[in-house]
C-alpha atoms as a PDB file:
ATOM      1  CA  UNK A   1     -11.999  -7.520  13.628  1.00  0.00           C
ATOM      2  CA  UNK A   2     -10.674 -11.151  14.579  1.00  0.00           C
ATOM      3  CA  UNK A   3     -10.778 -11.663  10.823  1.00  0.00           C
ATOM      4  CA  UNK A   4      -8.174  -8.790  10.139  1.00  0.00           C
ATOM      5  CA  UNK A   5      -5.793  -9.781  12.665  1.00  0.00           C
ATOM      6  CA  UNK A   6      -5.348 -13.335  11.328  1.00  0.00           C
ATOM      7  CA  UNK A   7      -5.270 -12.255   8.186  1.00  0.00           C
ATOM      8  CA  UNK A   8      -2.090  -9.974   9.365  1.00  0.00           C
ATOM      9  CA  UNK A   9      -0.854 -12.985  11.071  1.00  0.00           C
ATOM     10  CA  UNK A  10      -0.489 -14.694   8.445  1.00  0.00           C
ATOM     11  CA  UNK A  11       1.154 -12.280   6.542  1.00  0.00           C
ATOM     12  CA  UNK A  12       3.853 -11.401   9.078  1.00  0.00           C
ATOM     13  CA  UNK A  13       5.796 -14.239   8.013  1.00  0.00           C
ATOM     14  CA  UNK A  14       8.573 -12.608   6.143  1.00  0.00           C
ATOM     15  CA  UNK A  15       8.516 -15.721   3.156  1.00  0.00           C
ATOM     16  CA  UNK A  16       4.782 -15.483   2.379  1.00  0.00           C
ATOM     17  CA  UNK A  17       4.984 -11.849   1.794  1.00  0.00           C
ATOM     18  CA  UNK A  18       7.846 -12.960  -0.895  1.00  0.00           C
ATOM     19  CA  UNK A  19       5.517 -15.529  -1.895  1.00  0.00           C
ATOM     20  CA  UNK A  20       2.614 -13.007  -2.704  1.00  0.00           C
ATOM     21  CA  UNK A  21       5.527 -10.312  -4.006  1.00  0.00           C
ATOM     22  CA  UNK A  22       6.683 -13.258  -6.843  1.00  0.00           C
ATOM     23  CA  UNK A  23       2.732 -14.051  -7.775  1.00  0.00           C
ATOM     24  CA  UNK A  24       2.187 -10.685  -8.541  1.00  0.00           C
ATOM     25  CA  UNK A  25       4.561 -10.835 -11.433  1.00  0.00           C
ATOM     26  CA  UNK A  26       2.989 -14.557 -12.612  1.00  0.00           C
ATOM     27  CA  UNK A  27       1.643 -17.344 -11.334  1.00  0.00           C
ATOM     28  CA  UNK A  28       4.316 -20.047 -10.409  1.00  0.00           C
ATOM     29  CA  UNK A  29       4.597 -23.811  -9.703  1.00  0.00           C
ATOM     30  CA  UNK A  30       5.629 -24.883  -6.123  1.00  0.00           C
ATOM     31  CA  UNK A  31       9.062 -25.658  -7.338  1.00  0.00           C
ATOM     32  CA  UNK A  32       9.839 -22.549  -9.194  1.00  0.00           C
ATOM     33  CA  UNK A  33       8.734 -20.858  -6.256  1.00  0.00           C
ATOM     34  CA  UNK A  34      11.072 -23.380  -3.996  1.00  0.00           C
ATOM     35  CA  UNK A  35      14.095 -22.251  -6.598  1.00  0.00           C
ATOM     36  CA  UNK A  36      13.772 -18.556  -6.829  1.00  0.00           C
ATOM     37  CA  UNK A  37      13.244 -18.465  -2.670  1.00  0.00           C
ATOM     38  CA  UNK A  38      16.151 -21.019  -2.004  1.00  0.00           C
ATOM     39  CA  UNK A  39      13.665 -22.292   0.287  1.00  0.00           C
ATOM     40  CA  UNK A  40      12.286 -26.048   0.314  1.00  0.00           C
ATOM     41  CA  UNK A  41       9.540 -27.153  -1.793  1.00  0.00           C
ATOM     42  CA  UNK A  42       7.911 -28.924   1.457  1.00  0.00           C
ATOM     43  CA  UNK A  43       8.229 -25.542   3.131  1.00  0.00           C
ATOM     44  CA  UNK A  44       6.716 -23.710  -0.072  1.00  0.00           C
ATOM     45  CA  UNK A  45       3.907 -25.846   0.073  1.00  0.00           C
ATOM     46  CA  UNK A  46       3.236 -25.264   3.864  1.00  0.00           C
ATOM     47  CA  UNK A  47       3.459 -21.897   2.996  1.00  0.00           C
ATOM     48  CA  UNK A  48       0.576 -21.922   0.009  1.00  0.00           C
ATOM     49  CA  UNK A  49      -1.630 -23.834   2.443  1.00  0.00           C
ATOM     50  CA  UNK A  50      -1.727 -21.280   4.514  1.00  0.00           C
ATOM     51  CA  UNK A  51      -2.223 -18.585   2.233  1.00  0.00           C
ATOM     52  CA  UNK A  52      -4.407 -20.577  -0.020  1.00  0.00           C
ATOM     53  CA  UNK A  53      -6.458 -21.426   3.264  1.00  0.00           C
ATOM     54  CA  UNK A  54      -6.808 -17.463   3.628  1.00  0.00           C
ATOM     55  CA  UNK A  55      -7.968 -17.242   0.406  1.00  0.00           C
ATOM     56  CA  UNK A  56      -5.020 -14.594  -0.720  1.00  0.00           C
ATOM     57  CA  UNK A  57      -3.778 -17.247  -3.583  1.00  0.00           C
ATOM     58  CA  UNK A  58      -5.827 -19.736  -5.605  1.00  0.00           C
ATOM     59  CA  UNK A  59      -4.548 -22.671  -7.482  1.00  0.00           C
ATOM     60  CA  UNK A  60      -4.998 -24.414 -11.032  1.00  0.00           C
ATOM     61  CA  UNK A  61      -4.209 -27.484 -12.373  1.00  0.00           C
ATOM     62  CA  UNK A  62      -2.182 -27.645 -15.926  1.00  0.00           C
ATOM     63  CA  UNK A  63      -1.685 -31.168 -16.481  1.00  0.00           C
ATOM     64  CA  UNK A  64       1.145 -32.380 -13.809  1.00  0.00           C
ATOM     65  CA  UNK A  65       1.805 -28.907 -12.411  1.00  0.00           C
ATOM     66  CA  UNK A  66      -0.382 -26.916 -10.161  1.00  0.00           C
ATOM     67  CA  UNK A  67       0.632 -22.995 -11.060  1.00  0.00           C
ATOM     68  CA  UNK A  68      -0.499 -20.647  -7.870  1.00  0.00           C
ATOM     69  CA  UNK A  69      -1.728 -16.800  -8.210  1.00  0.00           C
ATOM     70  CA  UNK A  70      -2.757 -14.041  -6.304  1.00  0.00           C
ATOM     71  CA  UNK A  71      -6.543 -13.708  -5.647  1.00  0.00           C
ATOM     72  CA  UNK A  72      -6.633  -9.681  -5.872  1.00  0.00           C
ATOM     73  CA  UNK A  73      -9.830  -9.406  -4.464  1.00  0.00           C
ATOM     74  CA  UNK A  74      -8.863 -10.544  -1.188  1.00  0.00           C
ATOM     75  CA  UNK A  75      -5.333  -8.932  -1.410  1.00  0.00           C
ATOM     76  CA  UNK A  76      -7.150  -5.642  -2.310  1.00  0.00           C
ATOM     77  CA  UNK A  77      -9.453  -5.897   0.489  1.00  0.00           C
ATOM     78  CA  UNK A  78      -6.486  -6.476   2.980  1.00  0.00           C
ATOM     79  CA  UNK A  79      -4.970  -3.319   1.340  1.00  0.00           C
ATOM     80  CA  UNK A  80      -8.210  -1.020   2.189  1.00  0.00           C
ATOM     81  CA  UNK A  81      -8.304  -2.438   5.888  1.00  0.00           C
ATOM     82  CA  UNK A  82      -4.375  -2.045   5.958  1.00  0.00           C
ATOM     83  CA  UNK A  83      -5.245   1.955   5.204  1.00  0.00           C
ATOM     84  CA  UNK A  84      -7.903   2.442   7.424  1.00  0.00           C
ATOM     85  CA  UNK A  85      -5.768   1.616  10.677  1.00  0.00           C
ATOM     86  CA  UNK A  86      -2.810   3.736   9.088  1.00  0.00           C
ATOM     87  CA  UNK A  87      -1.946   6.516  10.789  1.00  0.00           C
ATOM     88  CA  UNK A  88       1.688   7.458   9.026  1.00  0.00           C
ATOM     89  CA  UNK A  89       0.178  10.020   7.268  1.00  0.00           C
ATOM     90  CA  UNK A  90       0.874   8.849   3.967  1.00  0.00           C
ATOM     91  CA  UNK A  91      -2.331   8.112   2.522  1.00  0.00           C
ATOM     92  CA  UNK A  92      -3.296  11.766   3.518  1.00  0.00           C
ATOM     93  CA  UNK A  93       0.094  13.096   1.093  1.00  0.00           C
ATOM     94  CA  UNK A  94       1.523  14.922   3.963  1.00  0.00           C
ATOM     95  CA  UNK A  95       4.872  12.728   3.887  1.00  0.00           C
ATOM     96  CA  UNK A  96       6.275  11.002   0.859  1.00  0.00           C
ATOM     97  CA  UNK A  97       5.703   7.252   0.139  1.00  0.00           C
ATOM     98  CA  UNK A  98       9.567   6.723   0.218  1.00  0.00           C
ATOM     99  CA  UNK A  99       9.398   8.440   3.711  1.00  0.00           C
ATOM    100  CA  UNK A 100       6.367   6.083   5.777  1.00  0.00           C
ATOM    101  CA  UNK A 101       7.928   3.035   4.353  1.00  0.00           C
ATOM    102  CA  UNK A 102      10.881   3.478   6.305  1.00  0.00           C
ATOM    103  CA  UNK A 103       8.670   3.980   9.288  1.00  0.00           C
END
């Protein structure tokens, strides 16, 4: 359970969910991330440490750069403990999608 709520910690931080919404698309170098974020690269990088340290991204070397991406088996297994606690009733159909995000 402690495991959960730091992982929800972490992502309450309104920059690192942008940071996981832009890997989703690609993985991206720390200072594409810094320009597309308007954001620091120092801050980016605190950022990634974090969410590398939670295991939600995963980095690779290509020559000078280091490109980050999404690991999607820890993402996905935030999603499933995400819907077990819901209780919006959207997983269960009875309000539209559009509707419970508002919520």
């Amino acid at each position: 359970m402690k495991e959960a709520a730091e992982l929800f910690k972490i992502l309450s931080v309104d920059k690192r969910i942008e940071i996981i919404e832009r890997l989703k698309k690609e993985p991206m170098s720390v200072n594409a991330l810094a320009d597309v974020l308007g954001i620091t690269q120092s801050a980016v990088s605190q950022h990634l440490r974090v969410l590398k340290a939670a295991r939600l991204v995963r980095d690779e070397r290509q020559g000078y750069w280091i490109y980050y991406s999404l690991n999607k088996d820890v993402l996905e297994k935030c999603r499933q403990r995400l819907n077990r606690i819901c209780t919006c009733g959207c997983l269960d159909g009875k309000i539209s999608m559009k509707r419970a995000c508002k919520t």
